[in-house]
Every structure is written in structure tokens, then in C-alpha cells.
C-alpha atoms as a PDB file:
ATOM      1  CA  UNK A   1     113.336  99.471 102.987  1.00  0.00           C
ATOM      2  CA  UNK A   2     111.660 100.572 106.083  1.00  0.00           C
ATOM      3  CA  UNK A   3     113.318 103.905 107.825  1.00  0.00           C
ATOM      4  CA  UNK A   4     111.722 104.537 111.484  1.00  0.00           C
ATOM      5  CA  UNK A   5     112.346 107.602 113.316  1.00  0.00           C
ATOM      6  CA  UNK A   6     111.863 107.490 117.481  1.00  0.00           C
ATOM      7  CA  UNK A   7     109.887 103.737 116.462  1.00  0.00           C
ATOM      8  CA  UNK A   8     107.422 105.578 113.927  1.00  0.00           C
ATOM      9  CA  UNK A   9     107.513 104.651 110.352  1.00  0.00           C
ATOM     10  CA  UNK A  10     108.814 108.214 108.753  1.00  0.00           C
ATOM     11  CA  UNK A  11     109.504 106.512 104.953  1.00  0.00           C
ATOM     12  CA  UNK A  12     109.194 103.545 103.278  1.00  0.00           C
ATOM     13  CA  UNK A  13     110.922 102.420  99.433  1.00  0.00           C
ATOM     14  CA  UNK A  14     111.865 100.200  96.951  1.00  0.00           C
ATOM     15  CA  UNK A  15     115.171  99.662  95.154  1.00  0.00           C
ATOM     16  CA  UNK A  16     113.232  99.042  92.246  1.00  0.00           C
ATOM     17  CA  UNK A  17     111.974 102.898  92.178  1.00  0.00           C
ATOM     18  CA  UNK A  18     115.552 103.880  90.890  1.00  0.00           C
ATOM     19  CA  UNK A  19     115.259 103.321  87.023  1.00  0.00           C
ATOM     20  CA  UNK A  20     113.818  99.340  87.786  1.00  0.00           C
ATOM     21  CA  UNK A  21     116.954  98.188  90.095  1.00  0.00           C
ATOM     22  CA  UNK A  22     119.674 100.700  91.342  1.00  0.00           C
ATOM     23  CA  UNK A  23     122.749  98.956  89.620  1.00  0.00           C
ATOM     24  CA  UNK A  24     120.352 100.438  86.391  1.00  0.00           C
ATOM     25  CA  UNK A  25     121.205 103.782  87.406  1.00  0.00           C
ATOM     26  CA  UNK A  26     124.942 103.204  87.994  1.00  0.00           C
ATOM     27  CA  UNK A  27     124.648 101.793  84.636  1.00  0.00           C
ATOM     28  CA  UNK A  28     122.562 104.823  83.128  1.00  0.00           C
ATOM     29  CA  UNK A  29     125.423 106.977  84.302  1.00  0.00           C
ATOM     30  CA  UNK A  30     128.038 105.039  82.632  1.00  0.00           C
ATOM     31  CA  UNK A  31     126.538 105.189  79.651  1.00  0.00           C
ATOM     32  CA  UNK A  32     125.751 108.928  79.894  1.00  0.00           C
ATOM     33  CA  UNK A  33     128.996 110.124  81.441  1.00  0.00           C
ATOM     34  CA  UNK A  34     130.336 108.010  79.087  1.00  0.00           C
ATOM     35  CA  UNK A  35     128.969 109.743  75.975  1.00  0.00           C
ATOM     36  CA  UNK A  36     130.809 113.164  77.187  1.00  0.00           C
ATOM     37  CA  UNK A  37     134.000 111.496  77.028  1.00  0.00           C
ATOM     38  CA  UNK A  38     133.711 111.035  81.303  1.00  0.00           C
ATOM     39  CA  UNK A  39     134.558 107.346  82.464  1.00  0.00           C
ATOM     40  CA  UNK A  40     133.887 106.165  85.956  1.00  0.00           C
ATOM     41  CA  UNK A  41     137.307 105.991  87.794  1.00  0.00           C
ATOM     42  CA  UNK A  42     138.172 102.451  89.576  1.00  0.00           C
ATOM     43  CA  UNK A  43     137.739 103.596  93.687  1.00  0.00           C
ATOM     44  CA  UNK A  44     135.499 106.360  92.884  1.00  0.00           C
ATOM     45  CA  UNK A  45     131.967 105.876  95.005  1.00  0.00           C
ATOM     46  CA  UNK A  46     129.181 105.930  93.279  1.00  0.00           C
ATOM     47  CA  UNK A  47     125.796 106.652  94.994  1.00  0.00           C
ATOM     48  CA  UNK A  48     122.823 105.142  92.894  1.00  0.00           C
ATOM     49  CA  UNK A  49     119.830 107.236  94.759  1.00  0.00           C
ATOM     50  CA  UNK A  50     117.939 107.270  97.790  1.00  0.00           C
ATOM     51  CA  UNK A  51     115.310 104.732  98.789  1.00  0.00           C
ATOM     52  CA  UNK A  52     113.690 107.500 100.659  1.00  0.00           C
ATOM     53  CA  UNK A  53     113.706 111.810 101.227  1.00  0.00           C
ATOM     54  CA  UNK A  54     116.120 112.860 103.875  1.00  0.00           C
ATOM     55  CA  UNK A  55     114.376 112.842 107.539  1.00  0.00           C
ATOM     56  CA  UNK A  56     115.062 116.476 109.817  1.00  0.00           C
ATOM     57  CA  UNK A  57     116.974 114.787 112.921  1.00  0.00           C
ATOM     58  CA  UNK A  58     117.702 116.418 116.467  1.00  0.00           C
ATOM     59  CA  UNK A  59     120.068 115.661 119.481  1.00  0.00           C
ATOM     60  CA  UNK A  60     118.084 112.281 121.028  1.00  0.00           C
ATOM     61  CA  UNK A  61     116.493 110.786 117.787  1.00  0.00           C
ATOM     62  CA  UNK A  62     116.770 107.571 116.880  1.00  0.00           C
ATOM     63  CA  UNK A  63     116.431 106.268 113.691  1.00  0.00           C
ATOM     64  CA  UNK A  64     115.989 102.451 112.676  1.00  0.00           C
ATOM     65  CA  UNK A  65     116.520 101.415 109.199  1.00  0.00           C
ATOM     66  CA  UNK A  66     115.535  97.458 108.030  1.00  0.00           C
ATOM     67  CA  UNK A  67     116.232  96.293 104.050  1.00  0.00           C
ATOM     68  CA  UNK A  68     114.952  93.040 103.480  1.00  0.00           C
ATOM     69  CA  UNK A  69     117.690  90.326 102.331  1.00  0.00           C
ATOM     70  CA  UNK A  70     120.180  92.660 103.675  1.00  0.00           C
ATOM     71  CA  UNK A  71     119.769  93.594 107.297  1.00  0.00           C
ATOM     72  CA  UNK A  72     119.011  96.350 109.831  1.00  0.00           C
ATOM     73  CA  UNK A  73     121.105  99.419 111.545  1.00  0.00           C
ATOM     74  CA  UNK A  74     120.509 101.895 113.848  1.00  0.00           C
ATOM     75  CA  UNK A  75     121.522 105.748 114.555  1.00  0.00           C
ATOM     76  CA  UNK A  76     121.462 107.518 117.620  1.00  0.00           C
ATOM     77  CA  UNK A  77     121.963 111.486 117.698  1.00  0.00           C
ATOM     78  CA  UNK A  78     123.607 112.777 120.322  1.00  0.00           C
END
């Protein structure tokens, strides 16, 4: 994953940075919540991490985000 802000590179990561693939962490939660007597709820959303730290945005940044295999999107602030 590539995250540009304003067509600068601002972060850069890999799923694999999240416990060796991110569906490891959903699973690592599972099995911990699971251990407390906690299961995972079908609907519930479950966030496995961040592929990068969060990037300060103002009114007329743009930010440009590209994940190989999966595709691209764009944000404009307003």
C-alpha cells in the first residue's frame, strides 16, 4: 500500500506487518476474546490494523491511496 498526500508519498505498508497477514489478527482476536468468554458477533466490523499512521489533513488535500491486487481511491477535503 502506497498512501500519497497532494502527489507526495506520505506512508508506505504491508499487510503482512499485521501479525504475518491481517486475517491473522482477526484471528488472534478470536482466539483472545474468545478465551474471556467474548465471541465475535455475525455483522459486527472488525478492523484488523492500519497499513500506515494516520496523515494530519486540511480543507484542499488530496490524498491518493493504491493496494496492489486490489485497486486505487482517492479523497478530496473540502
Amino acid at each position: 500500500m502506497t498512501l500519497e498526500k497532494n502527489g507526495e508519498c506520505v506512508a508506505a505498508g504491508l499487510g503482512s506487518a499485521a501479525l504475518g497477514h491481517p486475517a491473522d489478527a482477526v484471528a488472534w482476536l478470536a482466539n483472545t476474546l474468545g478465551t474471556f468468554g467474548i465471541p465475535l458477533l455475525a455483522g459486527e466490523t472488525i478492523l484488523s490494523g492500519s497499513l500506515a499512521a494516520l496523515i494530519p489533513v486540511q480543507a484542499g488535500d488530496r490524498l491518493a491511496m493504491h493496494i496492489t491486487g486490489i485497486g486505487s481511491c482517492t479523497a478530496e477535503f473540502c
